[in-house]
N, C-alpha and C. Protein backbone atom coordinates (compact mmCIF):
# COMPACT_ATOMS: atom_id res chain seq x y z
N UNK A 1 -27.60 -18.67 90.53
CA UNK A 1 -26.80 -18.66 89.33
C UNK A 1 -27.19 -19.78 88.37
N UNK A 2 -27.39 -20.95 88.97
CA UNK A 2 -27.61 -21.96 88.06
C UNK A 2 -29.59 -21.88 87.58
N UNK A 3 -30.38 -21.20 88.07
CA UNK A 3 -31.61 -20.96 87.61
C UNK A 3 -31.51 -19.92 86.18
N UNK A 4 -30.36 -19.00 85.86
CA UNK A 4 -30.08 -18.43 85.23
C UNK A 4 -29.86 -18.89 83.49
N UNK A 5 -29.04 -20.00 83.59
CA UNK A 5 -28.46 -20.90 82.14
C UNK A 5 -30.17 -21.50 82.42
N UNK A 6 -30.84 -21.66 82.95
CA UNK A 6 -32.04 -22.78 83.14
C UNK A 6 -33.06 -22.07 82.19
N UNK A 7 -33.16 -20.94 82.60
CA UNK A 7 -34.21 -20.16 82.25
C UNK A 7 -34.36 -19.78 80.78
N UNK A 8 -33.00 -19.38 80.77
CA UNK A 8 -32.15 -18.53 79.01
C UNK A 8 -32.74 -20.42 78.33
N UNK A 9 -32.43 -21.07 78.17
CA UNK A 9 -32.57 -22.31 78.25
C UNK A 9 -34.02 -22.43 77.29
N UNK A 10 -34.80 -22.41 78.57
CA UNK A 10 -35.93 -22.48 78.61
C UNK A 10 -36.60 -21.46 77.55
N UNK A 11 -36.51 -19.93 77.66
CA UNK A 11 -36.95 -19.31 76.98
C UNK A 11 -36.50 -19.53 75.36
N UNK A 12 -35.58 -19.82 74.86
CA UNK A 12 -34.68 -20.03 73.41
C UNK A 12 -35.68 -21.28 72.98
N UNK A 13 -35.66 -22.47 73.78
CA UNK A 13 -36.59 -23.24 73.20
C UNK A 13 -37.82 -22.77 73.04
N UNK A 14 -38.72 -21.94 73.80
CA UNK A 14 -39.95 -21.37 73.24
C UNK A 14 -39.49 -20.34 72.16
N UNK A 15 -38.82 -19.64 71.88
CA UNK A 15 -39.03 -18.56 71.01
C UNK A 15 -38.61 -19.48 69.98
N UNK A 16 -37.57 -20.03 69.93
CA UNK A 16 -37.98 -21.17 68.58
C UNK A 16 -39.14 -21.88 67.95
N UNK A 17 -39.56 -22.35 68.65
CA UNK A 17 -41.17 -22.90 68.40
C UNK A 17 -42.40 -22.28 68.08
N UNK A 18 -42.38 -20.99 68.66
CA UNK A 18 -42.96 -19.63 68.59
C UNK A 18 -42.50 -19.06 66.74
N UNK A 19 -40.92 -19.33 66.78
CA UNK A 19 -40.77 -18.76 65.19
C UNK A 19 -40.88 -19.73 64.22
N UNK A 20 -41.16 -21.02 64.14
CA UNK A 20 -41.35 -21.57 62.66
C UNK A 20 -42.65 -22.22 62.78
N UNK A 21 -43.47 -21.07 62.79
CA UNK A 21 -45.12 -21.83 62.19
C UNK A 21 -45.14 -22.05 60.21
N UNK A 22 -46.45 -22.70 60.66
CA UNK A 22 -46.33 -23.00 59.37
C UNK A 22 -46.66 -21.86 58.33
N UNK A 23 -45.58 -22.02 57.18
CA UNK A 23 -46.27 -20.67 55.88
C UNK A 23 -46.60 -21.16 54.97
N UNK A 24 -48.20 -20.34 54.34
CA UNK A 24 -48.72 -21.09 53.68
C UNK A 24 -48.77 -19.87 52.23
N UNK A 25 -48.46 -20.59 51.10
CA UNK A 25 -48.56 -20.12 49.74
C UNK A 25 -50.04 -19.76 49.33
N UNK A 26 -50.19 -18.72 49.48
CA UNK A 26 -51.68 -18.35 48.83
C UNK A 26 -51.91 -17.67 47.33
N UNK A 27 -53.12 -17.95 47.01
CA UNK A 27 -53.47 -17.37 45.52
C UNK A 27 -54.35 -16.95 45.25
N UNK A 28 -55.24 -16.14 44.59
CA UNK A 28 -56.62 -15.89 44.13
C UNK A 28 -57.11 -16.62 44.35
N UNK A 29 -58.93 -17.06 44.54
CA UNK A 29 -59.13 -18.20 44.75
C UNK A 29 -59.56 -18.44 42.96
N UNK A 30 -59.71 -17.91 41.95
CA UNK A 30 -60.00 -17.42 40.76
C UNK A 30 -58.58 -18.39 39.65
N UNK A 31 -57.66 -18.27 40.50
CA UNK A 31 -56.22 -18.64 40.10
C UNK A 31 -56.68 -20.59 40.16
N UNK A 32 -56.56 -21.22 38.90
CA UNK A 32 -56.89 -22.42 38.96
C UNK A 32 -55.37 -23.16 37.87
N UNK A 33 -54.12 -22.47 38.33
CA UNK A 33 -52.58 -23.32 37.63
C UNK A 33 -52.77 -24.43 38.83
N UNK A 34 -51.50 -25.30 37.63
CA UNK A 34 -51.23 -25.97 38.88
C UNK A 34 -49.66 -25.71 39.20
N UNK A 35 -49.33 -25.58 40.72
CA UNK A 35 -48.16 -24.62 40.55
C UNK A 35 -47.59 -25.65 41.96
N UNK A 36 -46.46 -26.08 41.38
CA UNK A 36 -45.42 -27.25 42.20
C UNK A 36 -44.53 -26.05 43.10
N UNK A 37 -43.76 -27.06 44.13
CA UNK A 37 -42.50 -26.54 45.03
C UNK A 37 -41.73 -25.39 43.87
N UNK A 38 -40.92 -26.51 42.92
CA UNK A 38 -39.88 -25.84 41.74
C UNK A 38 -41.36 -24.42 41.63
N UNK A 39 -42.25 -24.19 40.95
CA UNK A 39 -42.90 -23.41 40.00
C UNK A 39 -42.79 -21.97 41.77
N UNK A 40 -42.78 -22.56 42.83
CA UNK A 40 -43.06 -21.26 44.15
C UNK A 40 -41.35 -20.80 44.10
N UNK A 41 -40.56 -21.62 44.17
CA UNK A 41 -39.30 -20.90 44.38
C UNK A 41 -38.73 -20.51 42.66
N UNK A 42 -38.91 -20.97 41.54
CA UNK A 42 -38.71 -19.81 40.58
C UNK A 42 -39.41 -18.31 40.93
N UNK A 43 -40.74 -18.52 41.07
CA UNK A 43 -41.21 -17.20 40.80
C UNK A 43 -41.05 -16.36 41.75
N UNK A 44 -40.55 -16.84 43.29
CA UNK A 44 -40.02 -15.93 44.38
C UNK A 44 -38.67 -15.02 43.97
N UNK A 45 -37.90 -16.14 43.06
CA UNK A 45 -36.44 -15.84 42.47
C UNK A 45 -36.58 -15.14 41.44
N UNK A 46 -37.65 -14.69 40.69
CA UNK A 46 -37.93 -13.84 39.40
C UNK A 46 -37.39 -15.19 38.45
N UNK A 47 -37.51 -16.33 38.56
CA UNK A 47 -37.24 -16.95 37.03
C UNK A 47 -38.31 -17.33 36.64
N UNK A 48 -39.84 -17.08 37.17
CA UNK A 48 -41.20 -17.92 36.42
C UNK A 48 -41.83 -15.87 36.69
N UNK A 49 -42.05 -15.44 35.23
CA UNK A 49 -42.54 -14.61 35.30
C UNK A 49 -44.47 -14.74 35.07
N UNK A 50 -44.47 -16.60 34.68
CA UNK A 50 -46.09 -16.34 34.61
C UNK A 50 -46.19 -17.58 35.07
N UNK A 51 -47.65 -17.98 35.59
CA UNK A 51 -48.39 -19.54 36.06
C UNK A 51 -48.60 -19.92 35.29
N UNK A 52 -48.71 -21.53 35.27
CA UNK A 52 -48.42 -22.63 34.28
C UNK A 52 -49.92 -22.58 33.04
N UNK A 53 -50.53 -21.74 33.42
CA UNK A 53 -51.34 -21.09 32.64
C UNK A 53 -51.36 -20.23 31.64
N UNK A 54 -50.39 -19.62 32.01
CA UNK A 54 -49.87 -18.51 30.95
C UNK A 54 -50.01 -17.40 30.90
N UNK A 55 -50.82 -17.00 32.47
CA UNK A 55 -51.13 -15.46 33.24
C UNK A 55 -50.38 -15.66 34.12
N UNK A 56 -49.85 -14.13 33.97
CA UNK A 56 -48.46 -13.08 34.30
C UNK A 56 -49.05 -13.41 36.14
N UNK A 57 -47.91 -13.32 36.94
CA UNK A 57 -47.50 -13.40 37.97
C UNK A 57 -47.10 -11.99 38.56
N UNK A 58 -47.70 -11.83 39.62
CA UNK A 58 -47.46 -10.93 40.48
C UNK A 58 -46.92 -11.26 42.33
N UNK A 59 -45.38 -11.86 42.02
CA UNK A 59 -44.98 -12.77 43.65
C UNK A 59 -45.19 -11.39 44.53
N UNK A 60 -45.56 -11.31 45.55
CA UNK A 60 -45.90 -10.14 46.86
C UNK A 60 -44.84 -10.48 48.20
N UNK A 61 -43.89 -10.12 48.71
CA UNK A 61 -42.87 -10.13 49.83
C UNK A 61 -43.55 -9.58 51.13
N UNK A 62 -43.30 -9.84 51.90
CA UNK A 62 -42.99 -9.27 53.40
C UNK A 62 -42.21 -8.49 53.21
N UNK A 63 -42.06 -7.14 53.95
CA UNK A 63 -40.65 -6.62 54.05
C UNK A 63 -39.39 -7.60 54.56
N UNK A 64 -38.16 -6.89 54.14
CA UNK A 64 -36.86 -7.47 54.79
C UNK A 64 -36.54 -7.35 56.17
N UNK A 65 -36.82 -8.12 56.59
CA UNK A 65 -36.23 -8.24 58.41
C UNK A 65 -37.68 -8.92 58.68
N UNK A 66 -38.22 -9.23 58.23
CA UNK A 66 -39.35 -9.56 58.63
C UNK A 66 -39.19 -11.36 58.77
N UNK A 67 -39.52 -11.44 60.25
CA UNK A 67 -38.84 -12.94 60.32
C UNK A 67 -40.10 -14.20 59.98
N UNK A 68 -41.46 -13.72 59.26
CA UNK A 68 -42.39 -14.79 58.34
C UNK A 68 -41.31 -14.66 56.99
N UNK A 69 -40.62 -14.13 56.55
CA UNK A 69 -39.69 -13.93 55.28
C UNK A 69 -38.88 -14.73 55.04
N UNK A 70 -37.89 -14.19 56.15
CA UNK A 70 -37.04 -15.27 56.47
C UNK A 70 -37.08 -16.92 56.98
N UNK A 71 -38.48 -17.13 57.59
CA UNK A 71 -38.56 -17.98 57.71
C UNK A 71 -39.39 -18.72 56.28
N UNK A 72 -39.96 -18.01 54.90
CA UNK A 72 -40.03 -18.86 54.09
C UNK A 72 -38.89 -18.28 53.14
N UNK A 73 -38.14 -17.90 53.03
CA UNK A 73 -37.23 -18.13 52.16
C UNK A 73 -36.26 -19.27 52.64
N UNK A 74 -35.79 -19.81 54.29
CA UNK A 74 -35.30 -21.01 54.43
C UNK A 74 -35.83 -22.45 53.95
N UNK A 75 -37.63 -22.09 54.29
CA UNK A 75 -38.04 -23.45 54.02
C UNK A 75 -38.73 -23.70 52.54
N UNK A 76 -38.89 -22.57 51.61
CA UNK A 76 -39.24 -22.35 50.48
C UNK A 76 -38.21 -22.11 49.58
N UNK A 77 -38.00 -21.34 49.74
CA UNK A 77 -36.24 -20.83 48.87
C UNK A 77 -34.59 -21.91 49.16
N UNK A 78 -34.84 -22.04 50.08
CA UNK A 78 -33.79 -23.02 50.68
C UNK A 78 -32.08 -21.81 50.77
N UNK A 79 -32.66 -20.78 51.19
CA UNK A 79 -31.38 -19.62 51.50
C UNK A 79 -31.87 -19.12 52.52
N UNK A 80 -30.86 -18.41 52.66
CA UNK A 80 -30.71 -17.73 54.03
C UNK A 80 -30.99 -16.07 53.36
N UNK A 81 -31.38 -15.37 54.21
CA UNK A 81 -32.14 -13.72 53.67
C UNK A 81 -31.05 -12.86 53.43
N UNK A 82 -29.57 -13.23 53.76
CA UNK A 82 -28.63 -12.66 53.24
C UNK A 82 -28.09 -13.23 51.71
N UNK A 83 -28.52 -14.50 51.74
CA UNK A 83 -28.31 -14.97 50.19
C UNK A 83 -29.12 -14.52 49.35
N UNK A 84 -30.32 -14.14 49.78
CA UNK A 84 -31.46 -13.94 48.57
C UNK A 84 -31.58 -12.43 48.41
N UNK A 85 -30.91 -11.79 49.77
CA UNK A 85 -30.62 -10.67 49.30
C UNK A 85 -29.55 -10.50 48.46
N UNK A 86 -28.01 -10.94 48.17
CA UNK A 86 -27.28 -10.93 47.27
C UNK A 86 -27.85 -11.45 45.82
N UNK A 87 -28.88 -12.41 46.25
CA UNK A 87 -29.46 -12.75 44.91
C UNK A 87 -29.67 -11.46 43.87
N UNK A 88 -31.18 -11.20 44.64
CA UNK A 88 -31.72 -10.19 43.85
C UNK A 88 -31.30 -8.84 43.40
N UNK A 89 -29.76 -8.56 44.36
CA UNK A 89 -29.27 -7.79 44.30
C UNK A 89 -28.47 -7.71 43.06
N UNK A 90 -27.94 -8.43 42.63
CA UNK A 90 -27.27 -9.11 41.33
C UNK A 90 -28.04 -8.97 39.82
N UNK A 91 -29.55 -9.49 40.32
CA UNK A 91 -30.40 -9.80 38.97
C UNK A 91 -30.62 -7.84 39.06
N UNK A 92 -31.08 -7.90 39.81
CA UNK A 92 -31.47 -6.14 39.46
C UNK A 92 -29.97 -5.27 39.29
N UNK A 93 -29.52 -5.19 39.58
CA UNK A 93 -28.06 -4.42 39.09
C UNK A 93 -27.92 -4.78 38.18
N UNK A 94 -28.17 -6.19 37.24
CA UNK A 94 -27.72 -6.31 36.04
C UNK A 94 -28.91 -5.67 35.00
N UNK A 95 -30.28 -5.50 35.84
CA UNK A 95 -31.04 -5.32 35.00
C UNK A 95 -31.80 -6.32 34.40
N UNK A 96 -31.61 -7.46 35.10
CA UNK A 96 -32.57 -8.85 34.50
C UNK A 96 -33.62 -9.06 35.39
N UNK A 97 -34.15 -8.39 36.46
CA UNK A 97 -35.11 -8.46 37.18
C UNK A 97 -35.61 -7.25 37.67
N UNK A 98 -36.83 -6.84 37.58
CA UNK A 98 -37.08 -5.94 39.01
C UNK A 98 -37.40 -7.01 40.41
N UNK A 99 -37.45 -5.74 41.44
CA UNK A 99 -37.85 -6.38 42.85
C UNK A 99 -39.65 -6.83 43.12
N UNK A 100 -39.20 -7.60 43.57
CA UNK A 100 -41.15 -8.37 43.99
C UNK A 100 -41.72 -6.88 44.97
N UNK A 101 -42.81 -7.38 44.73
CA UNK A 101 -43.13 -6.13 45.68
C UNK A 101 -43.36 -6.24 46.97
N UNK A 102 -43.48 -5.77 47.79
CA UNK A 102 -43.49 -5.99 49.17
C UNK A 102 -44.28 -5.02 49.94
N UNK A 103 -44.55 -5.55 50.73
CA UNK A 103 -46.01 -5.13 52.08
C UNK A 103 -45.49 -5.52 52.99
N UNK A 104 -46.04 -4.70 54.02
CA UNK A 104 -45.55 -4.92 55.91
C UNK A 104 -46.29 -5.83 56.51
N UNK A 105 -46.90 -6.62 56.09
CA UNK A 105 -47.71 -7.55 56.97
C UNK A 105 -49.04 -8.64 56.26
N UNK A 106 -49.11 -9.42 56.78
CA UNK A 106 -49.89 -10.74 56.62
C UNK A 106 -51.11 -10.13 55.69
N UNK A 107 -51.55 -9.17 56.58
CA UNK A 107 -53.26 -8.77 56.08
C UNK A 107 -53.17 -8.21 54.82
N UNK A 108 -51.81 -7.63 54.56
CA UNK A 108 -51.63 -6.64 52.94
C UNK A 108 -51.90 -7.14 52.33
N UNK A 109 -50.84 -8.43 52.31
CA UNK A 109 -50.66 -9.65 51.19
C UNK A 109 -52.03 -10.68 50.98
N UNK A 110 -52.80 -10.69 51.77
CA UNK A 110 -53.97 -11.53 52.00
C UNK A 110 -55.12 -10.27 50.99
N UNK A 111 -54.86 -9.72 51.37
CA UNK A 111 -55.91 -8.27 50.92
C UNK A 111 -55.10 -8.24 49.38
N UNK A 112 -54.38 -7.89 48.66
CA UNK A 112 -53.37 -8.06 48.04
C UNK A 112 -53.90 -9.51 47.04
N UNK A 113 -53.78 -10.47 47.73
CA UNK A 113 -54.03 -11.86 46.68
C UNK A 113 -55.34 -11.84 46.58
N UNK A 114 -56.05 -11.80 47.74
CA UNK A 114 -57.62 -11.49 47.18
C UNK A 114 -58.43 -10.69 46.15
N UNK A 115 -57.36 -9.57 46.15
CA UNK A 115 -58.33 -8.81 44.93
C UNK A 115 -57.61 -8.72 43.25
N UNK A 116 -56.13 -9.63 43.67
CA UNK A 116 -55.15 -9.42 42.24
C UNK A 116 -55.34 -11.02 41.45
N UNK A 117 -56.05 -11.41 40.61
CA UNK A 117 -55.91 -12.59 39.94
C UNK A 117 -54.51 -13.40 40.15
N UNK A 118 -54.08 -12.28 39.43
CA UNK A 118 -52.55 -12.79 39.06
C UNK A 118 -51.28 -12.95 40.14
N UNK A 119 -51.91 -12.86 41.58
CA UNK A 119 -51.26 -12.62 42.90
C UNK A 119 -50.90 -13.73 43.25
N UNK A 120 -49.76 -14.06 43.73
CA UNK A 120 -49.57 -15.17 44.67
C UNK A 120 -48.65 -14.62 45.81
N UNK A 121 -48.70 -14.77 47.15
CA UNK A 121 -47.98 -14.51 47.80
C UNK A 121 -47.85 -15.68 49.40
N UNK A 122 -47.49 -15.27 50.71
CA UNK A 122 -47.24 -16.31 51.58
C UNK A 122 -48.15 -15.32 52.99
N UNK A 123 -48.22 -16.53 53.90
CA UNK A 123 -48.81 -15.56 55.24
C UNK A 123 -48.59 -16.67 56.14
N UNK A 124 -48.42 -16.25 57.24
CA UNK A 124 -48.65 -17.05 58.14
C UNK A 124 -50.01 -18.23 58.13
N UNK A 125 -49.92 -19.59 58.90
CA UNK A 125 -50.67 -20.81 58.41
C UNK A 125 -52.14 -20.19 58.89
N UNK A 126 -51.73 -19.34 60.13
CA UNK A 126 -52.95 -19.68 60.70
C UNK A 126 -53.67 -18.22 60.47
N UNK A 127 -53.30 -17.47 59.66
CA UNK A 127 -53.83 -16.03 59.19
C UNK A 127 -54.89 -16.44 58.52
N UNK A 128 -55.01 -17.64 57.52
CA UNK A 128 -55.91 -17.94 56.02
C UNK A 128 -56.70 -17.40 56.70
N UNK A 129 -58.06 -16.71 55.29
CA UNK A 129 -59.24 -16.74 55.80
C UNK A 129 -59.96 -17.58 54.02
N UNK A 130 -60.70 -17.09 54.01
CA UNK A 130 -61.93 -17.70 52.57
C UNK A 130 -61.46 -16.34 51.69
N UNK A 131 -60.97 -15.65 51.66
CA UNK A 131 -60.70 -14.69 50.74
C UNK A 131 -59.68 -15.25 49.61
N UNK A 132 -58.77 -16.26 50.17
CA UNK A 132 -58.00 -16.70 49.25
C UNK A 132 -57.72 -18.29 49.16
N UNK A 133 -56.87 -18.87 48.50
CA UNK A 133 -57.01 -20.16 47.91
C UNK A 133 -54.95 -20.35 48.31
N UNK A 134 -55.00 -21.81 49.20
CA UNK A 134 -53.75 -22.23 49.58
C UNK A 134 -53.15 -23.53 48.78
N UNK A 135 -51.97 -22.58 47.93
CA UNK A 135 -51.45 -24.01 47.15
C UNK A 135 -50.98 -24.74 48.02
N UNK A 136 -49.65 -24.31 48.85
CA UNK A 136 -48.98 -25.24 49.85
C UNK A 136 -48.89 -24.51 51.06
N UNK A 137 -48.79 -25.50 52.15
CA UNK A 137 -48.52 -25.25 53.01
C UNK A 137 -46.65 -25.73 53.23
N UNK A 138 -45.56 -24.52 53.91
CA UNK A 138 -44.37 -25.39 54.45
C UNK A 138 -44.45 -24.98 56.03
């Protein structure tokens, strides 16, 4: 009985550690703004519709439930995926935003920023390859 709480224990601390790798902000490598913390969480939030350049922005999502998402909207966005879902839910019902677009996985968005100038999106740290260019890492 007592190997039981040991184990549950045990496993919770790995799957934690297992879920917050690092996510890294990627861009064209073509894309030469210079684009701060504030400039990644406007344009996740639809309030920076272009880079400090003055070419239009195209932010790229993970799907919803997708826990690389959730884990940068905590450490990027600073909400929780039920807040940012009420967010966007709000701006688009009113009609002051559409939705970012979204892809099922690391390689979309990597494939995705590589061939869109105007792309910025997130992937897991250790996905990068040379196809694209990393503003930040969180």
């Amino acid at each position: 009985m007592k190997f039981i709480p040991k184990s549950l224990l045990l496993t919770l601390c790995f799957t934690s550690s297992v879920a917050f790798a690092d996510v890294a902000v990627i861009v064209n490598p073509g894309n030469n703004s210079e684009i701060s913390d504030d400039d990644i969480q406007r344009i996740f939030l639809g309030k920076n519709k272009s880079f400090s350049n003055g070419e239009s922005v195209m932010a790229i999502n993970l799907g919803s439930g997708n826990e690389q998402r959730s884990e940068f909207e905590e450490k990027v966005l600073g909400k929780s995926s039920s807040q940012v879902k009420a967010y966007w839910s709000k701006l688009i019902f009113s009609g002051k935003a559409k939705p970012l677009k979204e892809v099922g996985s690391d390689g979309e968005i990597l494939s995705l920023v590589a061939s869109s100038p105007d792309a910025i999106g997130y992937v897991d740290a250790s996905k990068v390859d040379d196809s694209v260019k990393v503003v930040k890492t969180f």
